[in-house]
PDB file of N, CA and C in Angstrom:
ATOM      1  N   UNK A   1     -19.042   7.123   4.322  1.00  0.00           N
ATOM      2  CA  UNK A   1     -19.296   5.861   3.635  1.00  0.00           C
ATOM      3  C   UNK A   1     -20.756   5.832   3.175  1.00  0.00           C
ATOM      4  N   UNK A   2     -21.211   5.493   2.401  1.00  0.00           N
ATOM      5  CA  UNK A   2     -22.347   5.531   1.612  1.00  0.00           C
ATOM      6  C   UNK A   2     -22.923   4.518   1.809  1.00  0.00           C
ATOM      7  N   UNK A   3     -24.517   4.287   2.519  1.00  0.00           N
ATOM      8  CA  UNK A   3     -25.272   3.388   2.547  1.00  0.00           C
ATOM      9  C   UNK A   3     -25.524   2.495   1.709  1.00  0.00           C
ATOM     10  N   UNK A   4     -25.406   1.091   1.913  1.00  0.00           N
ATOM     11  CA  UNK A   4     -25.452  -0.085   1.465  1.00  0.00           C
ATOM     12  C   UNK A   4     -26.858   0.024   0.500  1.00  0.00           C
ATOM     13  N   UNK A   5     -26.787  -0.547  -0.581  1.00  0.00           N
ATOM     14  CA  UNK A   5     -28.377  -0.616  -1.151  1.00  0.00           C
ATOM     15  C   UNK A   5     -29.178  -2.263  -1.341  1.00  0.00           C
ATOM     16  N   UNK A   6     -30.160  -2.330  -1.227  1.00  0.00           N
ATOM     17  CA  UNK A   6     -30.883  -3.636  -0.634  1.00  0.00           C
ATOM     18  C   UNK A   6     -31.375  -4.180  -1.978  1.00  0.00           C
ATOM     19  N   UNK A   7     -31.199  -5.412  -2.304  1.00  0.00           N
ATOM     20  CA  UNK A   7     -32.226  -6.109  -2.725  1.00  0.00           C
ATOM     21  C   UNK A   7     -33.128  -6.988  -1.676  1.00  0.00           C
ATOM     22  N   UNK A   8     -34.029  -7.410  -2.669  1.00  0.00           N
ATOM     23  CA  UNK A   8     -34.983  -8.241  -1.683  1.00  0.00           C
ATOM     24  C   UNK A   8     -34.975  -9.603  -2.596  1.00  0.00           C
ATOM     25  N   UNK A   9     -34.500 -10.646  -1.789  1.00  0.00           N
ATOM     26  CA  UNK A   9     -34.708 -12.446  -2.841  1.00  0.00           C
ATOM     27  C   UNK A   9     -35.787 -13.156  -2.330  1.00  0.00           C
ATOM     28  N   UNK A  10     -36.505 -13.853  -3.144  1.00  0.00           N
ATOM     29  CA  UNK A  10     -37.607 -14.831  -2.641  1.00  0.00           C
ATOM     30  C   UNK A  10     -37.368 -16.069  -3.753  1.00  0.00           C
ATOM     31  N   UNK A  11     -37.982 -17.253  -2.917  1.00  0.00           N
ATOM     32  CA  UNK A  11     -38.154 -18.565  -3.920  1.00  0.00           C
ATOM     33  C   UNK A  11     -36.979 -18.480  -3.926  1.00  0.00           C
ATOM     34  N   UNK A  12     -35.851 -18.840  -3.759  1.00  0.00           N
ATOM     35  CA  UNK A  12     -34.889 -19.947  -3.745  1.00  0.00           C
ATOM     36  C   UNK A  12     -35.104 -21.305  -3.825  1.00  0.00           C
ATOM     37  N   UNK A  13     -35.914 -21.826  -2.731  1.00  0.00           N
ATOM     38  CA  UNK A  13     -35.576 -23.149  -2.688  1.00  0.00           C
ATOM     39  C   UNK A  13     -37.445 -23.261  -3.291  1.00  0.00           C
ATOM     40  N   UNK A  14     -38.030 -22.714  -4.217  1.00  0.00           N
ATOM     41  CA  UNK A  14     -38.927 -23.178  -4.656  1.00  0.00           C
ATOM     42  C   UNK A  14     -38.906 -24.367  -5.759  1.00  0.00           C
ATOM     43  N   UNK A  15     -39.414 -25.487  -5.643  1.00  0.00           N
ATOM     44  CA  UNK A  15     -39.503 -26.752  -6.277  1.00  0.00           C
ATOM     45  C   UNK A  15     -38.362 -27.567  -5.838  1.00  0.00           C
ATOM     46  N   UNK A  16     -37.676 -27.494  -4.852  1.00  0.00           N
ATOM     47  CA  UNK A  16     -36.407 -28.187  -4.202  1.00  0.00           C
ATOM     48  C   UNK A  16     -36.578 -29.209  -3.715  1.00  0.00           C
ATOM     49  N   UNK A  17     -36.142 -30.273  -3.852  1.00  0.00           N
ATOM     50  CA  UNK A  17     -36.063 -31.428  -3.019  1.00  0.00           C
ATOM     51  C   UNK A  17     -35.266 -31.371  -1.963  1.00  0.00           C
ATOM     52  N   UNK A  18     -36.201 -31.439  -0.632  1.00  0.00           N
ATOM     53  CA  UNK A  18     -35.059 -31.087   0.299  1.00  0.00           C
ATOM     54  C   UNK A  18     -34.096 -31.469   0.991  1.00  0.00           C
ATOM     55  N   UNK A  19     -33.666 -32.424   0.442  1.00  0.00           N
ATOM     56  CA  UNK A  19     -31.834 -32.832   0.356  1.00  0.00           C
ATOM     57  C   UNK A  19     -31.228 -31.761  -0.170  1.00  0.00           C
ATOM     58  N   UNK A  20     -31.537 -30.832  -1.542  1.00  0.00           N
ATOM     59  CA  UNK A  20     -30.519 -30.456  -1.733  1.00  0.00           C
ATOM     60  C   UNK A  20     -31.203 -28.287  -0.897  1.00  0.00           C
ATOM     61  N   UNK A  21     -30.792 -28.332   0.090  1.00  0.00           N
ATOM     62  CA  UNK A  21     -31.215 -27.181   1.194  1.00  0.00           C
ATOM     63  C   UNK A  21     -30.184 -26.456   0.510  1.00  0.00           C
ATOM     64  N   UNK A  22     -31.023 -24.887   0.446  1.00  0.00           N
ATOM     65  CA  UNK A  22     -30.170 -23.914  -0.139  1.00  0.00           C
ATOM     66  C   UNK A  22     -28.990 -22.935   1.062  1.00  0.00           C
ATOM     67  N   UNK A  23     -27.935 -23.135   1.367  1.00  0.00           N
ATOM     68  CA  UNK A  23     -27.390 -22.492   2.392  1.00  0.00           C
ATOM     69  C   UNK A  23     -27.135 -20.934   2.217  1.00  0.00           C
ATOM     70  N   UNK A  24     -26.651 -20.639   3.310  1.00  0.00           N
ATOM     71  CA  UNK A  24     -26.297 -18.878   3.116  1.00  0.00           C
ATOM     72  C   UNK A  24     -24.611 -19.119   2.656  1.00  0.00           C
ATOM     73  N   UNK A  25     -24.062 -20.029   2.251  1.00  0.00           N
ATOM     74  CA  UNK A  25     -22.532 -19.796   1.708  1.00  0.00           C
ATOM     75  C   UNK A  25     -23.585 -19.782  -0.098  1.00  0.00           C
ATOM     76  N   UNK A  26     -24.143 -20.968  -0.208  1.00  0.00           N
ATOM     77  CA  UNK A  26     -24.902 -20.880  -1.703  1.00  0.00           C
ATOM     78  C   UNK A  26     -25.311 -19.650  -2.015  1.00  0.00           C
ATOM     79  N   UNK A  27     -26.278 -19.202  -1.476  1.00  0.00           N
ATOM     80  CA  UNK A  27     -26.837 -17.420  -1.580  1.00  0.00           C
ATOM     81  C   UNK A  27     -25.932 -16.477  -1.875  1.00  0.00           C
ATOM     82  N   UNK A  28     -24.914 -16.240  -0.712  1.00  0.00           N
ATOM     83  CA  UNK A  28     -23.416 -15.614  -0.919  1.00  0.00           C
ATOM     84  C   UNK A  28     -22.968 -15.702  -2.375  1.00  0.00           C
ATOM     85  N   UNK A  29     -22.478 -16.605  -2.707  1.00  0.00           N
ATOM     86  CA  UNK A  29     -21.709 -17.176  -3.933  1.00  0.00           C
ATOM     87  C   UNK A  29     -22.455 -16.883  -4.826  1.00  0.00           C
ATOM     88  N   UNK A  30     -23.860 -16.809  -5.128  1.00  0.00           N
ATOM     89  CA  UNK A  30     -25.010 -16.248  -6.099  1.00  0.00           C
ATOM     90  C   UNK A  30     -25.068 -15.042  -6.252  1.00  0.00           C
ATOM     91  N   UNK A  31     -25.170 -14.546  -5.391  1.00  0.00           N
ATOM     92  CA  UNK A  31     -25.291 -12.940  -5.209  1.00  0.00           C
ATOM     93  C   UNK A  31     -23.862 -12.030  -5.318  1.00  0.00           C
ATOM     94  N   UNK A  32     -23.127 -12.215  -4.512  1.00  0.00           N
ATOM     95  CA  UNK A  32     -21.626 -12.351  -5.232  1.00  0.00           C
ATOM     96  C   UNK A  32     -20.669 -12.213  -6.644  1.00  0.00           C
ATOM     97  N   UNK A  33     -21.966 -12.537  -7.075  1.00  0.00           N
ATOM     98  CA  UNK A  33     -21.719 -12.437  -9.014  1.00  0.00           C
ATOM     99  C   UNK A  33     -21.703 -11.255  -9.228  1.00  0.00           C
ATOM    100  N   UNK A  34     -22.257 -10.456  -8.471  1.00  0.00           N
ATOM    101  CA  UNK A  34     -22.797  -9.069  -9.328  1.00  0.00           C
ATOM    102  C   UNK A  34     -22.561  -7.837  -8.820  1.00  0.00           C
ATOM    103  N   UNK A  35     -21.410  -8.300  -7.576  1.00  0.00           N
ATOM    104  CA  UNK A  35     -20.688  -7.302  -6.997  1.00  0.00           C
ATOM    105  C   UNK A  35     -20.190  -7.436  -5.029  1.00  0.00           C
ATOM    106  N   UNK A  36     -19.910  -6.573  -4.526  1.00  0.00           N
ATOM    107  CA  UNK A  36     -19.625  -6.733  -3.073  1.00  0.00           C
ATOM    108  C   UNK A  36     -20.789  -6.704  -2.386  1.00  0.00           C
ATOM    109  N   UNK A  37     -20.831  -7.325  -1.745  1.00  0.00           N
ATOM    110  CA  UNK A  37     -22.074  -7.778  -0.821  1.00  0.00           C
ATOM    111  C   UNK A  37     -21.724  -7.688   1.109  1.00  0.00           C
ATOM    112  N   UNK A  38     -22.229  -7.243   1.182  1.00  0.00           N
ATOM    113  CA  UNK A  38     -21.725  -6.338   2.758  1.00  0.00           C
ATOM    114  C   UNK A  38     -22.510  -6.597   3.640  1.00  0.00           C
ATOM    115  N   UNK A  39     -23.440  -7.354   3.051  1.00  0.00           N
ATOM    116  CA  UNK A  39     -24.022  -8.119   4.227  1.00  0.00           C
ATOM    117  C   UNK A  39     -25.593  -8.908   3.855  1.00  0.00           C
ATOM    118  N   UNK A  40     -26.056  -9.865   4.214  1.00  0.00           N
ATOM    119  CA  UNK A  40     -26.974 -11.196   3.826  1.00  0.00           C
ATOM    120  C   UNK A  40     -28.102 -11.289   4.903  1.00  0.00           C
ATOM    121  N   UNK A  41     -28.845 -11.396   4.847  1.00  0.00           N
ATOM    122  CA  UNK A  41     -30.026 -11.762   5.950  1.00  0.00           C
ATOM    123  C   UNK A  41     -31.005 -12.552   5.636  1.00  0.00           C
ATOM    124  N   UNK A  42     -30.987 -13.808   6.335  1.00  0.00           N
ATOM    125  CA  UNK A  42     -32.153 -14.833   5.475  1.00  0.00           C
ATOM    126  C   UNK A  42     -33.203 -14.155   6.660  1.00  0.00           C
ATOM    127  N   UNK A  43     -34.260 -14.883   5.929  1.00  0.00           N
ATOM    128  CA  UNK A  43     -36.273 -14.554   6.735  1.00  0.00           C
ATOM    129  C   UNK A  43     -36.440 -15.525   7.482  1.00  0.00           C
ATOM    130  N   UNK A  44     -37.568 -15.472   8.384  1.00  0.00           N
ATOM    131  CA  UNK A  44     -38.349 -16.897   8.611  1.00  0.00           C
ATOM    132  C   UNK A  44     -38.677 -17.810   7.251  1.00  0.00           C
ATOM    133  N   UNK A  45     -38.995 -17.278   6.162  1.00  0.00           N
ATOM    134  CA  UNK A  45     -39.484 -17.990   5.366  1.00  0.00           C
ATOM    135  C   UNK A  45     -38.349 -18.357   4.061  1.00  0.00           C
ATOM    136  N   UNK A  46     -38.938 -18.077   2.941  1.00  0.00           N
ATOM    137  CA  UNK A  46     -37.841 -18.458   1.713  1.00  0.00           C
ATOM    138  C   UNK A  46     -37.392 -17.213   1.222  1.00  0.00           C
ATOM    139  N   UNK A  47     -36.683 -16.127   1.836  1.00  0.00           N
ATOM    140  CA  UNK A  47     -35.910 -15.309   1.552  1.00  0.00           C
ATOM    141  C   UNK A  47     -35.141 -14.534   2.118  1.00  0.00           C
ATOM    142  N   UNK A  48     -34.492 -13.859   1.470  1.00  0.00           N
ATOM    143  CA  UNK A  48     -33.372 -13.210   1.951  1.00  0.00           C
ATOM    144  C   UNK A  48     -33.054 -11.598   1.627  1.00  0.00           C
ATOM    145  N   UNK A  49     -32.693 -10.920   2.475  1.00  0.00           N
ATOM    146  CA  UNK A  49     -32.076  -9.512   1.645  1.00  0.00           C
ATOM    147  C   UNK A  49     -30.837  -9.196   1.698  1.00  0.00           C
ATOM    148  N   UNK A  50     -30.165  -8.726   0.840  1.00  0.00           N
ATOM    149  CA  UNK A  50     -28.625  -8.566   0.030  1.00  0.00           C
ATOM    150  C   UNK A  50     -28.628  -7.313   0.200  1.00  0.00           C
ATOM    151  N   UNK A  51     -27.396  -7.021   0.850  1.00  0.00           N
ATOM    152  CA  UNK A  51     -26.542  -5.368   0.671  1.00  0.00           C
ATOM    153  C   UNK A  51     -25.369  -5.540  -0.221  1.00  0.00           C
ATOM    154  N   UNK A  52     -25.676  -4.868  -0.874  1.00  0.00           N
ATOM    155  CA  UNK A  52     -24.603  -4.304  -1.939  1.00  0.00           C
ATOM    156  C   UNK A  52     -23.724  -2.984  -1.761  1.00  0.00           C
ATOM    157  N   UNK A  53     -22.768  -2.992  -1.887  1.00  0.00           N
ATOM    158  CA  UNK A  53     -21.809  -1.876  -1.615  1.00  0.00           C
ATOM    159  C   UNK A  53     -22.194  -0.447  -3.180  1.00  0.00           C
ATOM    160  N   UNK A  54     -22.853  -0.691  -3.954  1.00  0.00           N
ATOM    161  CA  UNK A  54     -23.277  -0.008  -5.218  1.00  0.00           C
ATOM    162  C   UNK A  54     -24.714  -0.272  -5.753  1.00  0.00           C
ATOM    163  N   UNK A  55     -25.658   0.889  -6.369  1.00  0.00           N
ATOM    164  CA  UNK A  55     -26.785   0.467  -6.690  1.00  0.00           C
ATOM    165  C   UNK A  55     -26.411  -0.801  -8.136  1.00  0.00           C
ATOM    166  N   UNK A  56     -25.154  -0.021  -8.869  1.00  0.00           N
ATOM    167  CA  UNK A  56     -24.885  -0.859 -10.018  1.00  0.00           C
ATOM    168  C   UNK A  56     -25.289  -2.537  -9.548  1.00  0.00           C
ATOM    169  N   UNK A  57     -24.531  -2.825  -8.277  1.00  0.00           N
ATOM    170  CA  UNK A  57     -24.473  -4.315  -8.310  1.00  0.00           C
ATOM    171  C   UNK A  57     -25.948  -4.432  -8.007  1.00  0.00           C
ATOM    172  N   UNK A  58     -26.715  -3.930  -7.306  1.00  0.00           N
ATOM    173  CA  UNK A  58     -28.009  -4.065  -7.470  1.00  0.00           C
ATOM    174  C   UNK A  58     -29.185  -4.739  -8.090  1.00  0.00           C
ATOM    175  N   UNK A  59     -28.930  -3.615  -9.444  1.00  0.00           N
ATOM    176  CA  UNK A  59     -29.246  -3.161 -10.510  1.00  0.00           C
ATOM    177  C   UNK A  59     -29.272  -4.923 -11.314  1.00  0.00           C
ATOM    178  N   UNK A  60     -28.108  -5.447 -11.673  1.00  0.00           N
ATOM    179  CA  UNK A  60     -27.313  -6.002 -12.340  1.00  0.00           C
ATOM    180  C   UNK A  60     -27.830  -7.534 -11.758  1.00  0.00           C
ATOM    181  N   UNK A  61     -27.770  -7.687 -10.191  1.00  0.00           N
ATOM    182  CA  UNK A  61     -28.827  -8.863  -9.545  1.00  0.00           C
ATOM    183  C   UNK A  61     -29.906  -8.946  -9.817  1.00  0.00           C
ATOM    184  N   UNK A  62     -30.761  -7.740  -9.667  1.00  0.00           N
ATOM    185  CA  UNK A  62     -31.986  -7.983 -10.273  1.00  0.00           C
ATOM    186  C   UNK A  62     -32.632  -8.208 -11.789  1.00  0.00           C
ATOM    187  N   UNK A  63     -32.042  -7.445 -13.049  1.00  0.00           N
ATOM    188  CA  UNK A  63     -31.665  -7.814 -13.955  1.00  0.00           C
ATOM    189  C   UNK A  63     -31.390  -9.213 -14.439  1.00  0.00           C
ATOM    190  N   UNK A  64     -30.511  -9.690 -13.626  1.00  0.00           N
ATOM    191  CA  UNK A  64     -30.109 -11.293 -14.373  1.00  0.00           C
ATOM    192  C   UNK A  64     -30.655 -11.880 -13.619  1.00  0.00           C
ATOM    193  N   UNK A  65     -31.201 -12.048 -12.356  1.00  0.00           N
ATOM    194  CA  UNK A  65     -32.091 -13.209 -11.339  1.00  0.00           C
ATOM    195  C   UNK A  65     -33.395 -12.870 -11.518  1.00  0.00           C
ATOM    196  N   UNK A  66     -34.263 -12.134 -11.427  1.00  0.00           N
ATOM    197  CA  UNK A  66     -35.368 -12.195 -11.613  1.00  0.00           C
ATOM    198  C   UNK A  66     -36.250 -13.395 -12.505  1.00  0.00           C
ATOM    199  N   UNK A  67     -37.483 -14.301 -12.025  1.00  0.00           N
ATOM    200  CA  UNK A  67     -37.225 -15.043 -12.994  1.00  0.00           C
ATOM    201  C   UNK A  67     -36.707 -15.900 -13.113  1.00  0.00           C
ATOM    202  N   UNK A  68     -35.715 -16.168 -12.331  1.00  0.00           N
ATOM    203  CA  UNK A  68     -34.484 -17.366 -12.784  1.00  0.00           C
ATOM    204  C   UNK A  68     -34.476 -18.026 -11.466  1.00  0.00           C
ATOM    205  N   UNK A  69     -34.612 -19.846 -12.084  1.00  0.00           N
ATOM    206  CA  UNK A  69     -33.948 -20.680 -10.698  1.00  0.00           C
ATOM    207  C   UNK A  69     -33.016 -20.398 -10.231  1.00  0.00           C
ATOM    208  N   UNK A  70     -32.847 -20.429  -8.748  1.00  0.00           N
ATOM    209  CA  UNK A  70     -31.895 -20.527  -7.697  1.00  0.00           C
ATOM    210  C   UNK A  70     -30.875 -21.356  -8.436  1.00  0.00           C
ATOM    211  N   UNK A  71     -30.901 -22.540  -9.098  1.00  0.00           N
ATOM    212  CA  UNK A  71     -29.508 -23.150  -9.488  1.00  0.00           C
ATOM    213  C   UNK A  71     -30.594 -24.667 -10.134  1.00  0.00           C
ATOM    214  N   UNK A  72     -29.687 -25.140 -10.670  1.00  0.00           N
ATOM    215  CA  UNK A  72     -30.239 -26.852 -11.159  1.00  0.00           C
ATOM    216  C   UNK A  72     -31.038 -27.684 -10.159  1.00  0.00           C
ATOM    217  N   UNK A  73     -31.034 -27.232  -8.831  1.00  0.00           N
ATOM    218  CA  UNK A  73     -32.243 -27.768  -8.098  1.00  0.00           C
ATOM    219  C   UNK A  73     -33.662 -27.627  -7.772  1.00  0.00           C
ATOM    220  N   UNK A  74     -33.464 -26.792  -8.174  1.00  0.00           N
ATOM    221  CA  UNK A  74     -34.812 -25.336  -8.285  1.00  0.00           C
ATOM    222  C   UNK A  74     -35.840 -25.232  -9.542  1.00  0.00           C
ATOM    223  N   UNK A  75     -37.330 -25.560  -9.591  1.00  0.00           N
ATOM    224  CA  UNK A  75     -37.341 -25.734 -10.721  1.00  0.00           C
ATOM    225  C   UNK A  75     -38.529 -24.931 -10.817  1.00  0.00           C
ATOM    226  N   UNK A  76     -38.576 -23.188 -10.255  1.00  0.00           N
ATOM    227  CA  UNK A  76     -39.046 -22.433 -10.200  1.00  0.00           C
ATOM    228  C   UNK A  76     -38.563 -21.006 -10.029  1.00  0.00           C
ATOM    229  N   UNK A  77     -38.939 -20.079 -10.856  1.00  0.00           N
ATOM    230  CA  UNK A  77     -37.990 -18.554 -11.208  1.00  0.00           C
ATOM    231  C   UNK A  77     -37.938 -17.845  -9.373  1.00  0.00           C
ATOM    232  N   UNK A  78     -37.348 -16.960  -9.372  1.00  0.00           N
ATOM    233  CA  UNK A  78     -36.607 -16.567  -8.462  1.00  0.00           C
ATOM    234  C   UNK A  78     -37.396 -15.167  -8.394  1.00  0.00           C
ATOM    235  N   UNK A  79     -38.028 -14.629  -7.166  1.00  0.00           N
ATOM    236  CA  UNK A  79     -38.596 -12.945  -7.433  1.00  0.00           C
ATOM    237  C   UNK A  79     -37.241 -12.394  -6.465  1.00  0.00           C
ATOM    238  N   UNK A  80     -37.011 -11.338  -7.407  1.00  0.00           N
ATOM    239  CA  UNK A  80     -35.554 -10.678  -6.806  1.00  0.00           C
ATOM    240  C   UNK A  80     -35.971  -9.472  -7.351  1.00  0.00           C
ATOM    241  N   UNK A  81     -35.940  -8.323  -6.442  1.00  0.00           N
ATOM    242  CA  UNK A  81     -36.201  -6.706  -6.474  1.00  0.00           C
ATOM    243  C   UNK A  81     -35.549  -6.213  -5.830  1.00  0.00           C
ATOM    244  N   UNK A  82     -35.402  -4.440  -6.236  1.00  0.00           N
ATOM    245  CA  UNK A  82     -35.111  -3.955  -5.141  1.00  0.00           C
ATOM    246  C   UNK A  82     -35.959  -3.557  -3.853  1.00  0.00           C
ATOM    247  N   UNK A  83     -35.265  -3.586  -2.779  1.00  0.00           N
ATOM    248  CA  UNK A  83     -36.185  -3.721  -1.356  1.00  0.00           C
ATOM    249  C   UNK A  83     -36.491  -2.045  -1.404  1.00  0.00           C
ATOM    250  N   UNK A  84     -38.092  -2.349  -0.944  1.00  0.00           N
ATOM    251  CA  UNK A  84     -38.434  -1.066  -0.032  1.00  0.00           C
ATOM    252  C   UNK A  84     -38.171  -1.026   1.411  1.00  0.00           C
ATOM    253  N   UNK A  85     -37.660  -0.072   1.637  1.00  0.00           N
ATOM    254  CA  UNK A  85     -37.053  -0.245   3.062  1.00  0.00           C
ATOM    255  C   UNK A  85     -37.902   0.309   4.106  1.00  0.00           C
ATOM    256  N   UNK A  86     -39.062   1.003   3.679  1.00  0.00           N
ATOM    257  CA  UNK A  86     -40.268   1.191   4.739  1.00  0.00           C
ATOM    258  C   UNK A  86     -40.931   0.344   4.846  1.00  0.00           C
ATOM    259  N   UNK A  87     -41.507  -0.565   3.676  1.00  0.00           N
ATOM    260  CA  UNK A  87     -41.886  -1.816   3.766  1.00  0.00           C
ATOM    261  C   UNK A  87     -41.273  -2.781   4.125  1.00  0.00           C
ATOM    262  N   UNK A  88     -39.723  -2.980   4.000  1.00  0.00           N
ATOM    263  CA  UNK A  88     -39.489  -4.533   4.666  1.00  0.00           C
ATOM    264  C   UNK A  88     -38.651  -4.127   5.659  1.00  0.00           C
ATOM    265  N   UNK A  89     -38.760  -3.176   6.285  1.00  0.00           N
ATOM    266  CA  UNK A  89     -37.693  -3.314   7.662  1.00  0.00           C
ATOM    267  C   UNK A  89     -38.118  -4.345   8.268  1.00  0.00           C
ATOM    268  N   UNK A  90     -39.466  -4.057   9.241  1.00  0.00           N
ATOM    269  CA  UNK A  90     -40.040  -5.126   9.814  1.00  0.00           C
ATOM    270  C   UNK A  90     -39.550  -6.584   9.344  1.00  0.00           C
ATOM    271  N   UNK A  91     -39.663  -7.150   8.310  1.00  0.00           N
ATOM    272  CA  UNK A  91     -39.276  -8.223   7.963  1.00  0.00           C
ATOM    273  C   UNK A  91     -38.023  -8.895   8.210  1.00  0.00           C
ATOM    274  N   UNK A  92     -37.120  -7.647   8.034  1.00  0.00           N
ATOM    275  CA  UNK A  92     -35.678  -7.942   8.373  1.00  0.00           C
ATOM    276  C   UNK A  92     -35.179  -8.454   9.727  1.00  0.00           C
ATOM    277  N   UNK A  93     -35.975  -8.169  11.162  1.00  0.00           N
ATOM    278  CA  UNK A  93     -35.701  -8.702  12.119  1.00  0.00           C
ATOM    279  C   UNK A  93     -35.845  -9.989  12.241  1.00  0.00           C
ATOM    280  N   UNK A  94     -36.765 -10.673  11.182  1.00  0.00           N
ATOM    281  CA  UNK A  94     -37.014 -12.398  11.431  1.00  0.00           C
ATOM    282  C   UNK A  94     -35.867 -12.751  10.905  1.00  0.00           C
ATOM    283  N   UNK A  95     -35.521 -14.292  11.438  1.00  0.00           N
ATOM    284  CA  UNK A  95     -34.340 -14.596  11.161  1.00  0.00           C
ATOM    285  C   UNK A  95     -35.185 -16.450  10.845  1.00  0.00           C
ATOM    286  N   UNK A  96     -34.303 -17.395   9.671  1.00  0.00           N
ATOM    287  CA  UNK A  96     -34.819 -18.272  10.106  1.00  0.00           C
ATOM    288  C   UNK A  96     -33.709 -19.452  10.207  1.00  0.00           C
TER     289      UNK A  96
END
């Protein structure tokens, strides 16, 4: 089976009023667009990293989110890359 490939999401809930809290079913359903997703990990802070079952779906998240609000609540672009995985392992153990 072929290793999962990572993006890295930040700013979601940048400019949010926080009534409307961004959940991990919301994230899911976002990320989701752009292919199988095999597994989600939010941060301590405002992000998250995405496994994708293909670099395509990857590729294709970062491409169309980068830049872009989280959704109509959000009224600030979205930094979405692909993850370095020597650089953000560490990160990945925070949970928030």
């Amino acid at each position: 089976m072929p290793q999962p490939t990572r993006i890295f999401a930040a700013g979601m809930s940048y400019g949010r009023d926080p009534s409307h809290a961004v959940s991990q079913a919301d994230m899911r359903a976002l990320f989701e667009q752009f292919g199988k997703v095999t597994n989600l990990r939010t941060g301590a802070k405002d992000f998250v990293f995405v496994d994708y079952d293909t670099m395509d779906a990857c590729e294709a998240a970062v491409r169309e989110l980068d830049g872009k609000p989280f959704d109509k609540h959000s009224s600030g672009g979205m930094r979405v890359k692909l993850a370095d995985p020597a650089r953000d392992k560490d990160k990945a153990g925070h949970r928030g």
